[in-house]
C-alpha atoms as a PDB file:
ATOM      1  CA  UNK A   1     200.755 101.505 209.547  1.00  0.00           C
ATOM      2  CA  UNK A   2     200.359  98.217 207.308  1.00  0.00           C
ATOM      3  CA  UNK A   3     196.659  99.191 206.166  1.00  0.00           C
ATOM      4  CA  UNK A   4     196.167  98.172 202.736  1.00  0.00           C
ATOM      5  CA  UNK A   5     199.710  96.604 202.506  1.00  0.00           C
ATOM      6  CA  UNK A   6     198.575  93.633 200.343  1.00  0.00           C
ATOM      7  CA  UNK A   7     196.779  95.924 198.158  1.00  0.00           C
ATOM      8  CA  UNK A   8     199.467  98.159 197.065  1.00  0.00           C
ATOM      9  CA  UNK A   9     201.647  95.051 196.395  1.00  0.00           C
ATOM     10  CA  UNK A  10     199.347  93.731 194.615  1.00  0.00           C
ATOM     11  CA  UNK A  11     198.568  96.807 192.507  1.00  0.00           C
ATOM     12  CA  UNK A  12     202.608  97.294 191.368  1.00  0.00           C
ATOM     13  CA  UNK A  13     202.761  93.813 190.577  1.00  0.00           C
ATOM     14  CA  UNK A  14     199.883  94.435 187.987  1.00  0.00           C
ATOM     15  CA  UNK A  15     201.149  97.569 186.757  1.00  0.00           C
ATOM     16  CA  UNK A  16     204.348  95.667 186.238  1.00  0.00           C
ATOM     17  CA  UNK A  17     202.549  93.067 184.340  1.00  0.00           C
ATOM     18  CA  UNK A  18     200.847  95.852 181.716  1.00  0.00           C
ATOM     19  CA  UNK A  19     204.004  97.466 181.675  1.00  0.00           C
ATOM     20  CA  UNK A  20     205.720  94.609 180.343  1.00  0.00           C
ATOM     21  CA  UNK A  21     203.181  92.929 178.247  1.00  0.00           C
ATOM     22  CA  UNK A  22     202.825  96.906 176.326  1.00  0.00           C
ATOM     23  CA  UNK A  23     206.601  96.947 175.577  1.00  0.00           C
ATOM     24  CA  UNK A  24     206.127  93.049 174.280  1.00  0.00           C
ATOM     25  CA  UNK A  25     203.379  93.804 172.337  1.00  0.00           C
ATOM     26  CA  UNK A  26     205.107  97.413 170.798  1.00  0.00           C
ATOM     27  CA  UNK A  27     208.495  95.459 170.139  1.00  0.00           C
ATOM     28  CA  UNK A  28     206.582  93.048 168.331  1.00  0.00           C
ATOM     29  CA  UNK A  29     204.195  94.709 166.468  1.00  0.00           C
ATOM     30  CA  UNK A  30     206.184  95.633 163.549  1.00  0.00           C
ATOM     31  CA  UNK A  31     207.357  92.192 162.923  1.00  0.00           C
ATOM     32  CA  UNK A  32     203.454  90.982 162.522  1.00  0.00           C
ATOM     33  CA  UNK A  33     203.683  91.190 158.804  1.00  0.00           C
ATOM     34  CA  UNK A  34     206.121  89.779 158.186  1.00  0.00           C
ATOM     35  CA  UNK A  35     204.426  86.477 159.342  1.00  0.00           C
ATOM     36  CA  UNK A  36     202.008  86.367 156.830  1.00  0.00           C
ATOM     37  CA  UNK A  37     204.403  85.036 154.240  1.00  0.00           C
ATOM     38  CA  UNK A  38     205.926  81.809 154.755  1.00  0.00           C
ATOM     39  CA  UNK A  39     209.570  82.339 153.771  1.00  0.00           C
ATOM     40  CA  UNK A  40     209.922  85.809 155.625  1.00  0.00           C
ATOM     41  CA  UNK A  41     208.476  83.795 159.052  1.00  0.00           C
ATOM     42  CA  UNK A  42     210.480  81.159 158.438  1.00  0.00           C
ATOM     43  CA  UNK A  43     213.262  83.756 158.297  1.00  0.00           C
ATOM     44  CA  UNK A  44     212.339  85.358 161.045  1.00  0.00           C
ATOM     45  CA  UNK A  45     212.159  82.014 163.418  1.00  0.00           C
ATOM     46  CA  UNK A  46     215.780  81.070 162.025  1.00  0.00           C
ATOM     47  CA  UNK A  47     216.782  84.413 162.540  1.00  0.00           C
ATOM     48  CA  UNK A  48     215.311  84.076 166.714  1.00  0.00           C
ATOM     49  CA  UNK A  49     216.490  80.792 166.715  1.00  0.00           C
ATOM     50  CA  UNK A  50     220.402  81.596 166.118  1.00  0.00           C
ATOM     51  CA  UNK A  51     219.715  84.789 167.986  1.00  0.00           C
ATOM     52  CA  UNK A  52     218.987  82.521 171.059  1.00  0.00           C
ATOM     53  CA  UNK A  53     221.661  80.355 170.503  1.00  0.00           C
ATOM     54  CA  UNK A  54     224.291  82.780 170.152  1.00  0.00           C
ATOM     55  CA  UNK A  55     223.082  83.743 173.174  1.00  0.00           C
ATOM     56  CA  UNK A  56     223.459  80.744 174.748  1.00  0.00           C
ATOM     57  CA  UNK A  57     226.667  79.627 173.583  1.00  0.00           C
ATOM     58  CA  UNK A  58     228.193  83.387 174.761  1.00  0.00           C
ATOM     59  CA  UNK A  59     226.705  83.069 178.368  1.00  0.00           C
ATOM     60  CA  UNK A  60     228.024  79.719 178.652  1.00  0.00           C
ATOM     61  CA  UNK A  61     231.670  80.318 177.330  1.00  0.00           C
ATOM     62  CA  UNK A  62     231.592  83.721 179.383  1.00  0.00           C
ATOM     63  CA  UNK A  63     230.366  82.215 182.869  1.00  0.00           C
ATOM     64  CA  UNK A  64     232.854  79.159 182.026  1.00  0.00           C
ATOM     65  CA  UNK A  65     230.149  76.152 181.989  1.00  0.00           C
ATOM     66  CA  UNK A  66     230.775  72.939 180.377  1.00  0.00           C
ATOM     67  CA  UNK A  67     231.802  73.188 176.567  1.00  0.00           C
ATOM     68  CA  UNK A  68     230.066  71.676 173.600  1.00  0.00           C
END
């Protein structure tokens, strides 16, 4: 009944891992020349940066954790 149970595990956990690291590298393909300029990277960090920090400070103020 359990023959090979490890196996299969194993095998959607890779095909999880491609799956994932092919959407990562397609969303971020496009944005690969931009980073051959320095102002349009640094652009591009600031613009990640306050991306992640927006989305910080709306999870916090939505799940009701302590205020800045």
């Amino acid at each position: 009944m359990f023959d090979g149970f490890w196996e299969n595990v194993l095998r959607y956990f890779r095909y999880f891992i491609t799956t994932l690291l092919g959407v990562l590298l397609n969303a971020f393909a496009p944005l690969a020349p931009l980073f051959k300029r320095p102002v349009t990277s640094i652009a591009v960090l600031g613009f990640f940066a306050g991306a992640l920090v927006f989305i910080t400070l709306t999870l916090r103020a939505m799940l009701g954790l302590s205020t800045i």
